[in-house]
N, C-alpha and C. Protein backbone atom coordinates (compact mmCIF):
# COMPACT_ATOMS: atom_id res chain seq x y z
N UNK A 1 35.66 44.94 -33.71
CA UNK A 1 37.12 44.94 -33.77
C UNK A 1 37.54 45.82 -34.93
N UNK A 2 38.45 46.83 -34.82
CA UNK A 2 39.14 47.56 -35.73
C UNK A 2 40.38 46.92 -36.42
N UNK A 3 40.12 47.25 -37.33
CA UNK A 3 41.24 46.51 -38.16
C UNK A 3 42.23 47.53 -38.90
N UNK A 4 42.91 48.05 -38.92
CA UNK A 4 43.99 48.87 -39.76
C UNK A 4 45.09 48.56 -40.04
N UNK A 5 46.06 48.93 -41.24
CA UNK A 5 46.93 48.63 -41.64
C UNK A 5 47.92 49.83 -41.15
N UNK A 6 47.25 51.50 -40.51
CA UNK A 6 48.08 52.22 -40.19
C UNK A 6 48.58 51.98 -38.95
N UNK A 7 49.52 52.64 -38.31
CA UNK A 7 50.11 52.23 -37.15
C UNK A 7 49.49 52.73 -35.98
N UNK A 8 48.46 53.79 -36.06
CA UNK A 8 47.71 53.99 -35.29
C UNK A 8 45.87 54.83 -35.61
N UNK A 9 45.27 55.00 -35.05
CA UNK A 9 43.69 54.88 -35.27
C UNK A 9 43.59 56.71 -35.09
N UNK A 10 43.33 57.98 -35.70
CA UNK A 10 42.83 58.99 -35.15
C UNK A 10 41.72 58.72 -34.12
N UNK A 11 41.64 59.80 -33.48
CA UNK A 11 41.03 60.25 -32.47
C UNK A 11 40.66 58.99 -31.62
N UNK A 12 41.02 58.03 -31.54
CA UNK A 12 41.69 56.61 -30.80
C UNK A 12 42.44 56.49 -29.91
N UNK A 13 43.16 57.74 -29.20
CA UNK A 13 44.11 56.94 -28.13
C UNK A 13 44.58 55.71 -27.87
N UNK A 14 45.30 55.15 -27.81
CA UNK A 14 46.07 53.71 -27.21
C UNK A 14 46.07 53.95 -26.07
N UNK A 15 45.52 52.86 -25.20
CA UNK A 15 45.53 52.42 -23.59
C UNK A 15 46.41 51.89 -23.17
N UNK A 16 46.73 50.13 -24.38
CA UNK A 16 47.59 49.30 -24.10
C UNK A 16 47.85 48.96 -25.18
N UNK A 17 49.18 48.50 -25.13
CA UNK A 17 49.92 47.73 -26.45
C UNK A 17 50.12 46.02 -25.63
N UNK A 18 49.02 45.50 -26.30
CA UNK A 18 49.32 43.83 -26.23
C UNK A 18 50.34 43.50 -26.79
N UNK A 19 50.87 43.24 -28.08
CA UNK A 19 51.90 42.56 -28.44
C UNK A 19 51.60 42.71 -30.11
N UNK A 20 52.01 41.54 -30.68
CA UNK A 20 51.91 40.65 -31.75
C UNK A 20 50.90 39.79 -31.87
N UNK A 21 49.98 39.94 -32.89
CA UNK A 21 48.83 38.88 -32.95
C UNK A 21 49.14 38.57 -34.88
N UNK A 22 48.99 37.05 -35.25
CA UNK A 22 48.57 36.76 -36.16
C UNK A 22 47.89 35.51 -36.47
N UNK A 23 47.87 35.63 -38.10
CA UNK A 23 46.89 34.53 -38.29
C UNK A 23 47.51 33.76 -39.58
N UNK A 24 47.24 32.36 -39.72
CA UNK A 24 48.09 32.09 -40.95
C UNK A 24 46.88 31.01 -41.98
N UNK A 25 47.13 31.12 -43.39
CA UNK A 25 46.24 30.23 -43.75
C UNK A 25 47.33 29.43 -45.00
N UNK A 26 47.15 28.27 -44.91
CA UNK A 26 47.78 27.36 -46.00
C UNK A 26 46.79 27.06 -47.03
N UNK A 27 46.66 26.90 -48.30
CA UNK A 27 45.45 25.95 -49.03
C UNK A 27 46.01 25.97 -50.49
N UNK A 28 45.40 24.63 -50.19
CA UNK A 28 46.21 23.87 -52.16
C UNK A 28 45.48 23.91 -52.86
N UNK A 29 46.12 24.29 -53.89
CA UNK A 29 45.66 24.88 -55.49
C UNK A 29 45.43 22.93 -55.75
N UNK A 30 44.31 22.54 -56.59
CA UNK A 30 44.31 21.41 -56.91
C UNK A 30 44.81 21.35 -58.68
N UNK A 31 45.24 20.39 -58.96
CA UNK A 31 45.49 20.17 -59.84
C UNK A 31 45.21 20.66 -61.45
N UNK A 32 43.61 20.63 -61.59
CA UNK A 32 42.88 21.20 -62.65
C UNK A 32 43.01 22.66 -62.23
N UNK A 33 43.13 23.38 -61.73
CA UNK A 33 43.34 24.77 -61.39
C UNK A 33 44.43 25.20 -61.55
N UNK A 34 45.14 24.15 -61.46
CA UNK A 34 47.18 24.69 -61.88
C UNK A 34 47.08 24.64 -63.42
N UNK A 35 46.17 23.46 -64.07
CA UNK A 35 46.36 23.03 -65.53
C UNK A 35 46.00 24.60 -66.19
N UNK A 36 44.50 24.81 -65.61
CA UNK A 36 43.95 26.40 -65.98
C UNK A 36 44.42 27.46 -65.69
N UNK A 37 45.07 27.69 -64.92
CA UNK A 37 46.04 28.86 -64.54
C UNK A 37 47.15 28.50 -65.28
N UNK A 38 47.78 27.22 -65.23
CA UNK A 38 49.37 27.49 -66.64
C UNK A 38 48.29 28.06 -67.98
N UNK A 39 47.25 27.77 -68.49
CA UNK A 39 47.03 27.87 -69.53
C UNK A 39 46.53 29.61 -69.75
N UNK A 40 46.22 29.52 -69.00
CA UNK A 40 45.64 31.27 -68.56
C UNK A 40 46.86 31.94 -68.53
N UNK A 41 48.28 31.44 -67.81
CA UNK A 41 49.77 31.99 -67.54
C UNK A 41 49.75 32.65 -69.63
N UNK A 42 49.70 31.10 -70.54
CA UNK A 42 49.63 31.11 -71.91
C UNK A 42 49.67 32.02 -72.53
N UNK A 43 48.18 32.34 -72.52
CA UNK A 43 47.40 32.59 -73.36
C UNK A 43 47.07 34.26 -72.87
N UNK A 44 47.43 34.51 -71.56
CA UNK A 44 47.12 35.98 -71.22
C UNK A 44 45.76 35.57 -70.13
N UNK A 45 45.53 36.98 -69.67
CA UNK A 45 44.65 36.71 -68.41
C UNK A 45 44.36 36.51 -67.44
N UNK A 46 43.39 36.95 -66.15
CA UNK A 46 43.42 36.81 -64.61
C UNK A 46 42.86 35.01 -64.66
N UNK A 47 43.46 34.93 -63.80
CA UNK A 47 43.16 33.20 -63.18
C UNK A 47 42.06 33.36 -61.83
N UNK A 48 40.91 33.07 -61.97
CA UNK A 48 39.34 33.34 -61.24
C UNK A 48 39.77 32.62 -60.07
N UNK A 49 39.82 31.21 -60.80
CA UNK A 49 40.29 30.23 -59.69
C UNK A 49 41.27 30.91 -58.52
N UNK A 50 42.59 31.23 -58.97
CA UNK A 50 44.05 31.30 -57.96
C UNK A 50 43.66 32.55 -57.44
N UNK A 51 42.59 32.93 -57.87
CA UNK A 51 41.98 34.74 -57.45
C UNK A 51 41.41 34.28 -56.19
N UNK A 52 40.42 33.59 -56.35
CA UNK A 52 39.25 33.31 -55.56
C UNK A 52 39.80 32.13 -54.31
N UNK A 53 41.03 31.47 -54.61
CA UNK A 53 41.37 30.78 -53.40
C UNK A 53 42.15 31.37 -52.73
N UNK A 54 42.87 32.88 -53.30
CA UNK A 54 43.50 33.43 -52.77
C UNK A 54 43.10 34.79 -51.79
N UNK A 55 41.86 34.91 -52.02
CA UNK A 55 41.03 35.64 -51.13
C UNK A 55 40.41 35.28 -50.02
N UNK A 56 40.42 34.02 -50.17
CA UNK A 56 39.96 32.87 -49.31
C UNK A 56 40.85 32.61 -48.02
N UNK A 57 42.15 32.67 -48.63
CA UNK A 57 43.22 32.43 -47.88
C UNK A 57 43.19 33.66 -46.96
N UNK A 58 43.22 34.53 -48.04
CA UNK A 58 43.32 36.22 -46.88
C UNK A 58 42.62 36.16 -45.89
N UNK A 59 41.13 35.94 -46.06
CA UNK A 59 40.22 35.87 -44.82
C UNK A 59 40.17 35.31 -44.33
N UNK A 60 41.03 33.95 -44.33
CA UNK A 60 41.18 33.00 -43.16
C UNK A 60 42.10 33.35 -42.71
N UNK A 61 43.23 33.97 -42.51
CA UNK A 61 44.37 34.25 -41.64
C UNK A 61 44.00 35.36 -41.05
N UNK A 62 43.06 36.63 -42.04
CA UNK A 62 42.27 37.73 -40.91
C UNK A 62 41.65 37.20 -39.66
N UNK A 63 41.08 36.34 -40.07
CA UNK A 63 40.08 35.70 -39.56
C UNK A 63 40.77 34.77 -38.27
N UNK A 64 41.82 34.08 -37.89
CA UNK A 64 42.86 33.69 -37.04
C UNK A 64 43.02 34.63 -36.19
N UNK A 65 44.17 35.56 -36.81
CA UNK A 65 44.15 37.15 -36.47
C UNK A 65 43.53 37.15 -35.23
N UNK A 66 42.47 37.62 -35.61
CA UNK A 66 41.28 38.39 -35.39
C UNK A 66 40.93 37.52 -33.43
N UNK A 67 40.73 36.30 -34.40
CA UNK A 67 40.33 35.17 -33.28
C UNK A 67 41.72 34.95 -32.04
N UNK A 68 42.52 35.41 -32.25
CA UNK A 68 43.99 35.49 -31.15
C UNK A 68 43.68 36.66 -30.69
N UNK A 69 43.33 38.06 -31.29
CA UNK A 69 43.54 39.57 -30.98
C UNK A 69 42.42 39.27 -29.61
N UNK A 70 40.89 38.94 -30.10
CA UNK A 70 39.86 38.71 -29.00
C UNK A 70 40.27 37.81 -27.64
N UNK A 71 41.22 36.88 -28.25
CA UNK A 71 41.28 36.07 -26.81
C UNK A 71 42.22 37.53 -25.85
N UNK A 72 42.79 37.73 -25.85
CA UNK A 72 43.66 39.06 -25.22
C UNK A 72 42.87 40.03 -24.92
N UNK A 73 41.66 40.09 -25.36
CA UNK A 73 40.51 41.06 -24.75
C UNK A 73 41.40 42.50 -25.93
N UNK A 74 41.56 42.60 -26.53
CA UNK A 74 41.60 44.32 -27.39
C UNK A 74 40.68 44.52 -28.07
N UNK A 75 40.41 45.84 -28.67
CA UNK A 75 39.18 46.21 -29.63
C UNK A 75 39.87 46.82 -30.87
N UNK A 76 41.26 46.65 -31.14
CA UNK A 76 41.64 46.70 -32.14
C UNK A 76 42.71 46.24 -32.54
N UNK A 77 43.13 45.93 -33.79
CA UNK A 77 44.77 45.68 -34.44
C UNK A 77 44.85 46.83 -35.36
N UNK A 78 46.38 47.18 -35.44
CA UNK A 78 47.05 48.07 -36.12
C UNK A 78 48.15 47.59 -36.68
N UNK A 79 48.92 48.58 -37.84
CA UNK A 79 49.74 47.69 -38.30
C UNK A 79 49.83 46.84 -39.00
N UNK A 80 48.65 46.31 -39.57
CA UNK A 80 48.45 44.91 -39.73
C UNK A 80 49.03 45.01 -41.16
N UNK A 81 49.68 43.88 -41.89
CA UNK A 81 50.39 43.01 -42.40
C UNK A 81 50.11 42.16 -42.90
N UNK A 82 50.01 42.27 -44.70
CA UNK A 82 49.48 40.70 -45.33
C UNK A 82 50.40 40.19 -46.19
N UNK A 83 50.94 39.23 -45.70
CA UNK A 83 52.20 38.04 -46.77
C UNK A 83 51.49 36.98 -47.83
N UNK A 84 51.89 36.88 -48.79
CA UNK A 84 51.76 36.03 -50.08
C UNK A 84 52.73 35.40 -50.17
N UNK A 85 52.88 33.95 -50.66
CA UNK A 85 53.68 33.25 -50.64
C UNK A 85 53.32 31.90 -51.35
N UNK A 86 53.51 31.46 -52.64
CA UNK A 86 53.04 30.55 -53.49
C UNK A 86 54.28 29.01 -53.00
N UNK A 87 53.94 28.43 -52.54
CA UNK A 87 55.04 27.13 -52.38
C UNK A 87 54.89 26.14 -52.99
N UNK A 88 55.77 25.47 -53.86
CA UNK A 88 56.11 24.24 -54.61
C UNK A 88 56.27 23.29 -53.40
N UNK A 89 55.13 22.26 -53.70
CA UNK A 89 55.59 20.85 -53.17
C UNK A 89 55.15 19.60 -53.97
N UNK A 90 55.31 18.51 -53.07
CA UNK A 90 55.51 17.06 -53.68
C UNK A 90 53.55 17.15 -54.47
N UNK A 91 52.88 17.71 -53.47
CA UNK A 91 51.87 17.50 -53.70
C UNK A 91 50.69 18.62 -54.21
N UNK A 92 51.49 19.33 -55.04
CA UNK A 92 51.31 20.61 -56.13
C UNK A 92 52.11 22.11 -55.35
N UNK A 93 51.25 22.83 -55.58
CA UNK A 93 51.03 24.20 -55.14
C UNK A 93 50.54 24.60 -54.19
N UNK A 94 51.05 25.37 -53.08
CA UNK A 94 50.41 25.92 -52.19
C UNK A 94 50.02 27.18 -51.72
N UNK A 95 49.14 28.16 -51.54
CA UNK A 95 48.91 29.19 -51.41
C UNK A 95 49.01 29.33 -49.73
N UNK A 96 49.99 30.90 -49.46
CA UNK A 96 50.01 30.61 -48.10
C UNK A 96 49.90 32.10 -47.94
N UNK A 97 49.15 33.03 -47.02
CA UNK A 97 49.02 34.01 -46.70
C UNK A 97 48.93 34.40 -45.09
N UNK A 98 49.80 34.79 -44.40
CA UNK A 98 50.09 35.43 -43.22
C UNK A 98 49.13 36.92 -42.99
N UNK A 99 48.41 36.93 -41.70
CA UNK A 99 48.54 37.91 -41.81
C UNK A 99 49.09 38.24 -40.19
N UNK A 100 49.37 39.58 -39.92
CA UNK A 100 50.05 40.08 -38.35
C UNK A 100 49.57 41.65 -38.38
N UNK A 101 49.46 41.87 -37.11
CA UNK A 101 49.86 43.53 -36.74
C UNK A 101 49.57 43.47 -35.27
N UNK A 102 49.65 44.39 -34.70
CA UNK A 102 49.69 44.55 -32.91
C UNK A 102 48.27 45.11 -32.67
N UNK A 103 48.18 44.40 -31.43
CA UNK A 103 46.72 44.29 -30.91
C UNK A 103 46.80 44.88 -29.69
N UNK A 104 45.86 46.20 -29.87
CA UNK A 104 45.93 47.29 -28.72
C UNK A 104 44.43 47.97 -28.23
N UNK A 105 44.49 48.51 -26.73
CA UNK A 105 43.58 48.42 -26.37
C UNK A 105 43.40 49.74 -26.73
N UNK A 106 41.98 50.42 -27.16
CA UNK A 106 42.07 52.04 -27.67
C UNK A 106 41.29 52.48 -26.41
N UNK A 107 41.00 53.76 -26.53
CA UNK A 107 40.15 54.62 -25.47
C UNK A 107 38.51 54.58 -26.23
N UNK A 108 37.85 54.67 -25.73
CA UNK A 108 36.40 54.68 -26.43
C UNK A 108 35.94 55.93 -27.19
């Protein structure tokens, strides 16, 4: 499966334009990881933790994606599209990352 963020693939032709395919991932920052990241916010510095669950997140919504684009039978997405989105709730922090782009059939 091809994956691109441009809108279309060189020497790729498009056959078919399926549609819209995405993938979404939610996952909570736990508690001791918010304490270390405010303190890291502090004191200066990358947060490993909010790094590393946040990459996590990415490849699970590729990974969705990906798993919708195949049911439709295409051999590639274009376009594709990655959202960040940190949400306050009752029950901390949430990391939420979208991803989308259109899933099309290329020429071989």
């Amino acid at each position: 499966m091809i994956i691109s963020t441009t809108p279309s693939l060189e020497g790729k032709p498009v056959v078919k334009y399926l549609g819209l395919v995405s993938g979404e991932a939610i996952l909570g920052a736990n508690l001791f990881k918010d304490l270390f990241a405010n303190i890291r916010d502090i004191v200066g510095g990358r947060s490993a933790a909010y790094e590393k669950e946040l990459r996590k997140a990415k490849e699970l919504a590729i990974e969705e994606m990906v798993r919708e684009a195949r049911a439709l039978g295409v051999n590639a997405i274009v376009a594709v599209d990655l959202d960040y989105e940190s949400i306050a709730g009752n029950s901390g922090n949430l990391l939420m990352v979208s991803a989308s782009g259109t899933a099309i059939i290329t020429k071989e």
